[in-house]
N, C-alpha and C. Protein backbone atom coordinates (compact mmCIF):
# COMPACT_ATOMS: atom_id res chain seq x y z
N UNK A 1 116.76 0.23 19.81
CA UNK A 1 118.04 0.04 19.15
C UNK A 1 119.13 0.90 19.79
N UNK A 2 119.16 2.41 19.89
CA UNK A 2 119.61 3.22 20.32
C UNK A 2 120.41 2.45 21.77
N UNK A 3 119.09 1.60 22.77
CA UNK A 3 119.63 1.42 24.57
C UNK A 3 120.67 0.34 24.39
N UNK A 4 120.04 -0.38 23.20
CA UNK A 4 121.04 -2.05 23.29
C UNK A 4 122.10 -1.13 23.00
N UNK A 5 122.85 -0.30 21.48
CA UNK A 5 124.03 0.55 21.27
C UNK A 5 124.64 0.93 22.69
N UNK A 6 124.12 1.84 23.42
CA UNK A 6 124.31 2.50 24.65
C UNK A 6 124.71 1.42 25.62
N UNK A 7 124.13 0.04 25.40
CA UNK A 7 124.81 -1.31 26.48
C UNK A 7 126.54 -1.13 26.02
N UNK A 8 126.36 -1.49 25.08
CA UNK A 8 127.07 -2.25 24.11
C UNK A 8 127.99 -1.12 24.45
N UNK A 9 128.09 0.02 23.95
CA UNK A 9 128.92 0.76 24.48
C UNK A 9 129.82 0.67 26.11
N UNK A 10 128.70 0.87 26.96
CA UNK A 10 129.60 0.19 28.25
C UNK A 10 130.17 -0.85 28.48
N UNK A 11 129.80 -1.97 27.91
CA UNK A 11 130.38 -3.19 28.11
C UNK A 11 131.78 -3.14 27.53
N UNK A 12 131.94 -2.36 26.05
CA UNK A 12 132.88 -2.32 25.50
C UNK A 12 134.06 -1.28 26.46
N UNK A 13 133.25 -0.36 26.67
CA UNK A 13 134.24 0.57 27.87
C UNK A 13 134.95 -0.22 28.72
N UNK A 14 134.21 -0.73 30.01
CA UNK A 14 134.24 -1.55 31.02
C UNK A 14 135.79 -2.58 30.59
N UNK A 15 135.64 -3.43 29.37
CA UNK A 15 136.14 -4.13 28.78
C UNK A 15 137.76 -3.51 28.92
N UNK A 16 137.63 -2.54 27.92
CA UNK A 16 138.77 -1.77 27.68
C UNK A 16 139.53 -1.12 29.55
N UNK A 17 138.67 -0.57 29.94
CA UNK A 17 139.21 -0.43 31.53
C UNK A 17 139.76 -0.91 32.11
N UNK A 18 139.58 -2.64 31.97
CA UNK A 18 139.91 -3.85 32.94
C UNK A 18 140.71 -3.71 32.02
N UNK A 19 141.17 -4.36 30.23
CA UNK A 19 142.44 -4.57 29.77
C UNK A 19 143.55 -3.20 30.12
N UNK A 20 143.13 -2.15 30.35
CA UNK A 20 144.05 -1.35 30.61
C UNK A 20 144.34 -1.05 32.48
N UNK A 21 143.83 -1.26 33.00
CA UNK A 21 144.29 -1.24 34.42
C UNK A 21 145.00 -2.56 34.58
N UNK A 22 145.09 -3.64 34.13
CA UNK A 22 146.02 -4.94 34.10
C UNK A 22 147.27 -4.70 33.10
N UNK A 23 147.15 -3.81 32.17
CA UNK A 23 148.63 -4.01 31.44
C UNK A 23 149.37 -2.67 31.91
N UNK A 24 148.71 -1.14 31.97
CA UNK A 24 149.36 -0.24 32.28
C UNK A 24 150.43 -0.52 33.19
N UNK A 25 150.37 -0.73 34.96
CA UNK A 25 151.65 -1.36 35.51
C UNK A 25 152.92 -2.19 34.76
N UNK A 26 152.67 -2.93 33.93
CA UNK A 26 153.09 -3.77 33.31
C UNK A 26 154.03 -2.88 32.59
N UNK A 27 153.21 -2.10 31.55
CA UNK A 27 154.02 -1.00 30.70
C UNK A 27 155.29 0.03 31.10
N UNK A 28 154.61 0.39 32.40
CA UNK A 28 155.87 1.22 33.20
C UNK A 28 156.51 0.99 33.67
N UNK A 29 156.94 -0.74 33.38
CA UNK A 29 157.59 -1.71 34.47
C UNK A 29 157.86 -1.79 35.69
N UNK A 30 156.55 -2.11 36.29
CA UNK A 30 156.22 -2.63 37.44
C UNK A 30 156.46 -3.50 38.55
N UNK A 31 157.60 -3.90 39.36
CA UNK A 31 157.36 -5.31 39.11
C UNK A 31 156.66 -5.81 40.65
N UNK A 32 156.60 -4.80 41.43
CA UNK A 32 155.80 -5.28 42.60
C UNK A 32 154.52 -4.38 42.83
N UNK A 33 153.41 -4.85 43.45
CA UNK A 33 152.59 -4.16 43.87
C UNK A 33 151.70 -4.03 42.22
N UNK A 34 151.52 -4.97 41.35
CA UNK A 34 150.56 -4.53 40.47
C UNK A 34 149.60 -4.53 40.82
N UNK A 35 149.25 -5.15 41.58
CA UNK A 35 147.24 -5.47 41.75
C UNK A 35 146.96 -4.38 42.24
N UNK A 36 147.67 -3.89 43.34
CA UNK A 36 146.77 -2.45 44.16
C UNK A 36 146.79 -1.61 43.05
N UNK A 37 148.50 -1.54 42.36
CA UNK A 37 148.28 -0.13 41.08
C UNK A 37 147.10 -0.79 40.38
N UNK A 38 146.30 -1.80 39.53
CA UNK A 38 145.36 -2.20 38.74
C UNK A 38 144.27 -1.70 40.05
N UNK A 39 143.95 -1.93 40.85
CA UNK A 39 143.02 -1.61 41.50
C UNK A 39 142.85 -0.16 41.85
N UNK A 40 143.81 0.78 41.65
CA UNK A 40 143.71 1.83 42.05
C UNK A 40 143.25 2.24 40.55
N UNK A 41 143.76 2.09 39.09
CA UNK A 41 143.91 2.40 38.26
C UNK A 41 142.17 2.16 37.44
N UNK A 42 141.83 1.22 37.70
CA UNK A 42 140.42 0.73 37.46
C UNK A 42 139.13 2.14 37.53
N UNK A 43 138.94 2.55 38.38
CA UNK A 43 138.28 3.83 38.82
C UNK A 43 138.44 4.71 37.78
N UNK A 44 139.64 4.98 38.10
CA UNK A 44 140.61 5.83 37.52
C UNK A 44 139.96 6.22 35.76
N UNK A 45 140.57 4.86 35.48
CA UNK A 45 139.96 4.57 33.22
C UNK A 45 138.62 4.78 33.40
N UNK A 46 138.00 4.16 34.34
CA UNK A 46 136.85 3.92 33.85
C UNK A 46 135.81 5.21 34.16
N UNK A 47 136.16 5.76 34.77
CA UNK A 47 135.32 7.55 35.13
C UNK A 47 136.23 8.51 33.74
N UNK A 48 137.48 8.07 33.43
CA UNK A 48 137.90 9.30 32.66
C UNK A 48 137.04 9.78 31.61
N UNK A 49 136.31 8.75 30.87
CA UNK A 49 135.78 9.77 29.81
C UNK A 49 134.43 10.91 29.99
N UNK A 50 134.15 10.49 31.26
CA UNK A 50 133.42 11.99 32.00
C UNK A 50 133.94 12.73 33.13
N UNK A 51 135.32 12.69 33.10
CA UNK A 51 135.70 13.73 34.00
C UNK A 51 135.50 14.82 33.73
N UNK A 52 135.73 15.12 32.45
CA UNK A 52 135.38 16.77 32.03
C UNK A 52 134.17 16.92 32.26
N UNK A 53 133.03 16.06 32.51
CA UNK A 53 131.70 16.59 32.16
C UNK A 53 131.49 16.75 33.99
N UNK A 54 131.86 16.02 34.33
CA UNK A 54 132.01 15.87 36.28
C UNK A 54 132.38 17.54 36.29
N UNK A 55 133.69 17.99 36.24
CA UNK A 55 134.62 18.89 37.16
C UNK A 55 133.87 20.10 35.93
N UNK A 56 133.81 20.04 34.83
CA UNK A 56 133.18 21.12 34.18
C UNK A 56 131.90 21.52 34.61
N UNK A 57 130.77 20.81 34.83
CA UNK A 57 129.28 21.12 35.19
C UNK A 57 129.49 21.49 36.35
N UNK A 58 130.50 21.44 37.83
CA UNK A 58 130.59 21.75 38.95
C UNK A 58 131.18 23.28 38.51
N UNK A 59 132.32 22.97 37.66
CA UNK A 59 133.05 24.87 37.66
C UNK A 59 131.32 25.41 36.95
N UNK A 60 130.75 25.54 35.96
CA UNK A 60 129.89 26.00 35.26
C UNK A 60 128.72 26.45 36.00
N UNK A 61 128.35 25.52 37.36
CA UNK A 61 127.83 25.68 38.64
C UNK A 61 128.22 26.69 39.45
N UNK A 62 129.25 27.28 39.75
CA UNK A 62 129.84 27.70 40.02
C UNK A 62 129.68 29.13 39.78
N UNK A 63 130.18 29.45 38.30
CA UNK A 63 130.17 30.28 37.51
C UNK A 63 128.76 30.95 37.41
N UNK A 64 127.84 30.07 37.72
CA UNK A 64 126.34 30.85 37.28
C UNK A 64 126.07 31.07 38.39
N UNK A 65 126.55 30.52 39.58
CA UNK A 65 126.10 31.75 41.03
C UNK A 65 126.88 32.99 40.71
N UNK A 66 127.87 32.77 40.42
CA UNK A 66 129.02 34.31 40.45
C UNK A 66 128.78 35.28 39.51
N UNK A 67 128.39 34.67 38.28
CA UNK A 67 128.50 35.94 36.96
C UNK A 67 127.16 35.75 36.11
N UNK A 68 125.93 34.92 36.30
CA UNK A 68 125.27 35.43 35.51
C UNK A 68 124.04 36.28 36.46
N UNK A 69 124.01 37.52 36.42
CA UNK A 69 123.68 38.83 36.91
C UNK A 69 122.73 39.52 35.87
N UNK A 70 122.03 40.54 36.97
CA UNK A 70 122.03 41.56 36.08
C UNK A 70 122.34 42.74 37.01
N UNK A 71 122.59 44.19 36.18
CA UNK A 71 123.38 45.10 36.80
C UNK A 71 122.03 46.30 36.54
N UNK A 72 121.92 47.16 37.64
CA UNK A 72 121.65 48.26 37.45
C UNK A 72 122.41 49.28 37.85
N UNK A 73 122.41 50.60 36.86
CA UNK A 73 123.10 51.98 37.19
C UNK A 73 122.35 52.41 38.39
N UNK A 74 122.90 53.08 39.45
CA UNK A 74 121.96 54.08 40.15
C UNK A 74 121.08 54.74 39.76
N UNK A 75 121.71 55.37 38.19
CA UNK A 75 120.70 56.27 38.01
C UNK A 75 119.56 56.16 37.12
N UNK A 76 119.19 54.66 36.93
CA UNK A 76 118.13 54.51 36.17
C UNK A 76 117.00 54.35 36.47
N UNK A 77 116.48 55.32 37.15
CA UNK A 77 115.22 56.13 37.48
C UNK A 77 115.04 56.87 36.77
N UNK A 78 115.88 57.62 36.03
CA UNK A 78 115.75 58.94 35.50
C UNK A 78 115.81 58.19 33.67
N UNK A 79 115.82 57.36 33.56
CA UNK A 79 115.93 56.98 32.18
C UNK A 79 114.34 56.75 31.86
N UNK A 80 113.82 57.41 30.34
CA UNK A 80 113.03 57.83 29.62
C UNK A 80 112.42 56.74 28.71
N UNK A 81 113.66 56.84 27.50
CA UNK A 81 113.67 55.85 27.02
C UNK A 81 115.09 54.83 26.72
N UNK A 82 114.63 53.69 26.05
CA UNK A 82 115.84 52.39 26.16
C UNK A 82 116.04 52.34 24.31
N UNK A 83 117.10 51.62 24.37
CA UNK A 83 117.77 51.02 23.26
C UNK A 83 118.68 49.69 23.32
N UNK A 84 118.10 48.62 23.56
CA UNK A 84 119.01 47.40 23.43
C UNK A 84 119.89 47.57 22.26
N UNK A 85 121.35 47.25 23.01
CA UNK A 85 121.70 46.98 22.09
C UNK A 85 121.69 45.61 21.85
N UNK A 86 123.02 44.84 20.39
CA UNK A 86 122.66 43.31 20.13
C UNK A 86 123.96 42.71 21.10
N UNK A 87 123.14 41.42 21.29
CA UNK A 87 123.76 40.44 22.48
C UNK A 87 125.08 40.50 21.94
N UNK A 88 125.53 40.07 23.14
CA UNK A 88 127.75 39.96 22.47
C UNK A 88 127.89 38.39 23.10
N UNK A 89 128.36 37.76 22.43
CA UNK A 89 128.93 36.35 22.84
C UNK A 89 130.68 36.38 22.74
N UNK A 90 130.68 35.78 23.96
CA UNK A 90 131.72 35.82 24.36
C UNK A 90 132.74 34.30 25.00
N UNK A 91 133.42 33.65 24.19
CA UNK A 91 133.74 32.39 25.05
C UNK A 91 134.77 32.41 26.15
N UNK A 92 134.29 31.88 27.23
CA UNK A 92 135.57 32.17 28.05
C UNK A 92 136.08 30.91 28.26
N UNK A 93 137.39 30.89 28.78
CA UNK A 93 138.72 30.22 28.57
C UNK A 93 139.25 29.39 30.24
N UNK A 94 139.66 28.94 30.65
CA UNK A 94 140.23 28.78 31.56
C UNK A 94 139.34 27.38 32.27
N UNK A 95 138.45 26.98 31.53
CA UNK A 95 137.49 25.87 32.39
C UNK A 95 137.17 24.27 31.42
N UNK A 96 136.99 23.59 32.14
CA UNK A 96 137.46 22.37 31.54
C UNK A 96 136.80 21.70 30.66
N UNK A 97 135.44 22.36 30.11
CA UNK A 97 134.12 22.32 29.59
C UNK A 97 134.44 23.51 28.86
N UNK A 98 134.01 23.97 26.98
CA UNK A 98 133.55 25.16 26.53
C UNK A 98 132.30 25.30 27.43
N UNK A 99 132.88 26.97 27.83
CA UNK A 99 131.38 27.71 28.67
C UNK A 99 131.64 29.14 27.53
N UNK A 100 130.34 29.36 27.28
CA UNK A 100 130.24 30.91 26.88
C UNK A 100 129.18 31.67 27.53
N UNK A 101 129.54 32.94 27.28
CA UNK A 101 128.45 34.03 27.89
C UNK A 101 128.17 34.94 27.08
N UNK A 102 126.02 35.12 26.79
CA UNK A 102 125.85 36.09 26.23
C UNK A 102 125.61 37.25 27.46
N UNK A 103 126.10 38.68 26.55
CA UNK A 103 125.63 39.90 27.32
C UNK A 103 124.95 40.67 27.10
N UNK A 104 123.94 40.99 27.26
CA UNK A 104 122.81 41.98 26.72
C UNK A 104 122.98 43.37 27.42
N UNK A 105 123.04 44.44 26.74
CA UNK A 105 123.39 46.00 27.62
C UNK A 105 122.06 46.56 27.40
N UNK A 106 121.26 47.48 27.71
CA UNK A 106 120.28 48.26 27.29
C UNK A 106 121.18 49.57 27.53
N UNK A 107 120.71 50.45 26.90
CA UNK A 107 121.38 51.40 26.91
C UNK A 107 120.25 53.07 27.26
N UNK A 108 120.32 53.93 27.66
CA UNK A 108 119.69 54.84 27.79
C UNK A 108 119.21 55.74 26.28
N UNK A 109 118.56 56.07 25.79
CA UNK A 109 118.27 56.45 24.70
C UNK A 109 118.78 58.30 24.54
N UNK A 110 118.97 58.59 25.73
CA UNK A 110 119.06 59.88 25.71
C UNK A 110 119.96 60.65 26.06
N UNK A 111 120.98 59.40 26.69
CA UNK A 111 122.48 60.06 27.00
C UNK A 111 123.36 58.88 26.60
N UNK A 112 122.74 57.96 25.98
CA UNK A 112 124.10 56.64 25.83
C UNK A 112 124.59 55.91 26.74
N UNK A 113 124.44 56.30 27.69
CA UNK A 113 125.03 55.11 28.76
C UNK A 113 124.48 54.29 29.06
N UNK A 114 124.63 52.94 29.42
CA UNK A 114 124.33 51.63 29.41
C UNK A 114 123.64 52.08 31.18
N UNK A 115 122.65 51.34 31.65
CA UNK A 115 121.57 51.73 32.37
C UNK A 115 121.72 50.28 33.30
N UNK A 116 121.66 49.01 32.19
CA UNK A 116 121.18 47.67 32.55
C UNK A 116 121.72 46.44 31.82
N UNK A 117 123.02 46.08 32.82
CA UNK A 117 123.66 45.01 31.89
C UNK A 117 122.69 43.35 32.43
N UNK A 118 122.92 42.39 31.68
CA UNK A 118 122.88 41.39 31.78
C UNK A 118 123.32 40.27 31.21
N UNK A 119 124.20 38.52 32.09
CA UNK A 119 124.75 37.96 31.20
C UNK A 119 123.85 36.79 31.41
N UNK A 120 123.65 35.64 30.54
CA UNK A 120 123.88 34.29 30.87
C UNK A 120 124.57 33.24 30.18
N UNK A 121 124.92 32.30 30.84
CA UNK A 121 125.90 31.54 30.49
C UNK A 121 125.10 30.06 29.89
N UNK A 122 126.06 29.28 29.20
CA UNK A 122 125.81 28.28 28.45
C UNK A 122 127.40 27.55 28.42
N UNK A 123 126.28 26.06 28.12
CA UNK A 123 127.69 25.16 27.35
C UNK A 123 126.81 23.98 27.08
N UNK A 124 127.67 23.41 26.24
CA UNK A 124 127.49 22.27 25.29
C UNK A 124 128.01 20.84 26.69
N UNK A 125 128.43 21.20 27.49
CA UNK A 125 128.88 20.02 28.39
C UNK A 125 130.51 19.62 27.97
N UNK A 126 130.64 18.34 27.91
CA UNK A 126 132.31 17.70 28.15
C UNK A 126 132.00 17.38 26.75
N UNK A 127 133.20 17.00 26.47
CA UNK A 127 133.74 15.71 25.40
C UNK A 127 132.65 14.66 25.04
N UNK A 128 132.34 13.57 25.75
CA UNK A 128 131.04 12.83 24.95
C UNK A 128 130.14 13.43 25.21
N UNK A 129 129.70 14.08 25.90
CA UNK A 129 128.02 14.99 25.67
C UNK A 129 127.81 15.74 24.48
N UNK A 130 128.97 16.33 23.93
CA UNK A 130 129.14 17.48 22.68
C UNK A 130 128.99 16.15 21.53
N UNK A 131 129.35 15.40 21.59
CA UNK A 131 129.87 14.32 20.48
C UNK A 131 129.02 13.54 20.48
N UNK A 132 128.58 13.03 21.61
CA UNK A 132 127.13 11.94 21.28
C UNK A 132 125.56 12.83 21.25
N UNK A 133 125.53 14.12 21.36
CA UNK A 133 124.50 14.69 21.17
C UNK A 133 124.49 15.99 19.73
N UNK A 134 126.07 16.43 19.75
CA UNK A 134 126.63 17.06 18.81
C UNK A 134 126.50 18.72 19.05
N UNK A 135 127.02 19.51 18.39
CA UNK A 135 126.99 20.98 19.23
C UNK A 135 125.91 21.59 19.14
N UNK A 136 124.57 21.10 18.90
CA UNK A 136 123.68 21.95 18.34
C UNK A 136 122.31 21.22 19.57
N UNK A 137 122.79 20.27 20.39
CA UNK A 137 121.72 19.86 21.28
C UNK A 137 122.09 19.67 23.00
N UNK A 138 121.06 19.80 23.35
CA UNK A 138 121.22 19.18 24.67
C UNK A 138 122.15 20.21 25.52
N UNK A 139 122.24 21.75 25.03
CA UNK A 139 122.73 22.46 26.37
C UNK A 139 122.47 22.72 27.12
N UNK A 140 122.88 22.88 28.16
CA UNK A 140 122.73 24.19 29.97
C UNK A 140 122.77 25.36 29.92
N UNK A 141 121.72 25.72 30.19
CA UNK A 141 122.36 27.76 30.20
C UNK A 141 121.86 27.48 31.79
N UNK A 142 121.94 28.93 31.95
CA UNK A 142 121.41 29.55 33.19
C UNK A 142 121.69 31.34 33.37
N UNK A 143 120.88 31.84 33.48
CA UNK A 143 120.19 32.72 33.31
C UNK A 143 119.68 33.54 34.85
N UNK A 144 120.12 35.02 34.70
CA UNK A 144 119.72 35.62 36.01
C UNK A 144 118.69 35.60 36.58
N UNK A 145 118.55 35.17 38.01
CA UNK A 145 117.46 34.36 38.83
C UNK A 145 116.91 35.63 38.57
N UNK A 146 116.97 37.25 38.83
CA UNK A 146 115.81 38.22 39.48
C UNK A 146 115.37 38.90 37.92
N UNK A 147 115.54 38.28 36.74
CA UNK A 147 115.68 39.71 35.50
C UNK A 147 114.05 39.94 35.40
N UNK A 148 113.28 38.88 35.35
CA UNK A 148 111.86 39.23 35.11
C UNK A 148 111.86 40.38 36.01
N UNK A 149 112.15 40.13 37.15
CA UNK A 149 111.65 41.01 38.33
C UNK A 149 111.93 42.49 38.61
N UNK A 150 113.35 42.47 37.60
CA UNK A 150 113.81 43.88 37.74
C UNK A 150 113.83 44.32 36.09
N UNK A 151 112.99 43.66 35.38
CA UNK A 151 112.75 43.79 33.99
C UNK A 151 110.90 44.63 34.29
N UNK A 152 110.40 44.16 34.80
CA UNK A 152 108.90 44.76 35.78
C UNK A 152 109.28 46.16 36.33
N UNK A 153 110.02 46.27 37.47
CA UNK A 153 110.58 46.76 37.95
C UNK A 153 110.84 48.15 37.39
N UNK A 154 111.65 47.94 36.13
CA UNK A 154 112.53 49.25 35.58
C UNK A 154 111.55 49.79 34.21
N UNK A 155 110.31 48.67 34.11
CA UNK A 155 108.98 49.12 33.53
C UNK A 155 109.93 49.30 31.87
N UNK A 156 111.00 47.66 31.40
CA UNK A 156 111.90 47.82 30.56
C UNK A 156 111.07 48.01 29.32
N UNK A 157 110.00 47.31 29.08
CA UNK A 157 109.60 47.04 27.69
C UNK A 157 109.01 47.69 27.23
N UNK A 158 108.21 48.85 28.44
CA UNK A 158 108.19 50.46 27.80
C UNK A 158 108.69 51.18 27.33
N UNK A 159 110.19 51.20 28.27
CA UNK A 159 110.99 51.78 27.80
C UNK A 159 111.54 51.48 26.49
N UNK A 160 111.84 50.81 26.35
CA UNK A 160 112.29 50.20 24.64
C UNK A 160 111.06 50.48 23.75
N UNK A 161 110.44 49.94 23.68
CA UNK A 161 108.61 50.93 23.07
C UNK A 161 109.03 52.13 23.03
N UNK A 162 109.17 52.76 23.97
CA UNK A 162 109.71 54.77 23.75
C UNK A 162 111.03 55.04 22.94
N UNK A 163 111.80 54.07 22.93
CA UNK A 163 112.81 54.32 22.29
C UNK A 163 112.81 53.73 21.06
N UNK A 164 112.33 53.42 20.19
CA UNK A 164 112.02 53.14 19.16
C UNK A 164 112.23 54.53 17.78
């Protein structure tokens, strides 16, 4: 039931595309050269309602080579014991898709300073992905490629065990 809906849906799109790449020229009064504007315009309608999900999943791509990390202090060799603190969510702004980022800090137990940051990022996708799946399904995160490794590494889950 769901695939026939999902036809039915494109056909109806498709539909609407073609009536609007034939009247738009028309509207802005046109009076030469409609067909190429309808032909140029065609593409155009008919990709818009996933452009955001196109140019957003590429920036979001993007974004998770650049910022989701994790950080070490130099000097956390010398740290004893740990204290996570609680994740911070954070939405950031400027991209064509909601993207947010959680940040997790651990913190040193014995002088306070943060030792070991880490973020990863998420989103719900574009406009119909949020809406035909709704905000509670079907997201992307991505998550720092090395943390197991430098979670081993910094021998973390002891440390938090000691800091208890």
């Amino acid at each position: 039931m769901i695939g026939i809906l999902f036809l039915v849906g494109i056909v109806v799109w498709l539909a609407v595309a073609v009536m609007l790449s034939l009247r738009i020229p028309r509207w802005v009064g046109m009076t030469k050269h409609t067909v190429v504007a309808s032909l140029l315009l065609f593409p155009v309608i008919l990709t818009a309602p996933f452009a955001d999900e196109l140019i957003g999943q590429w920036q979001f791509n993007r974004l998770c080579e650049r910022e989701a990390v994790v950080t070490l202090n130099p000097d956390w060799e010398k740290v004893k014991r740990a204290i996570q603190k609680p994740d911070t969510r954070r939405e950031l702004g400027g991209y064509s898709i909601p993207i947010h980022a959680w940040a997790g800090d651990i913190i040193d137990a014995d002088t306070g300073q943060v030792f070991m940051k880490s973020q990863s990022l998420f989103t719900n996708g574009g406009f119909l992905r949020r809406h035909l799946y709704g905000l509670n399904g079907q997201a992307t995160s991505c998550h720092p490629k090395d943390i197991q490794a430098i979670q081993t590494q910094v021998n973390l889950f002891e440390l938090l065990k000691q800091g208890k």
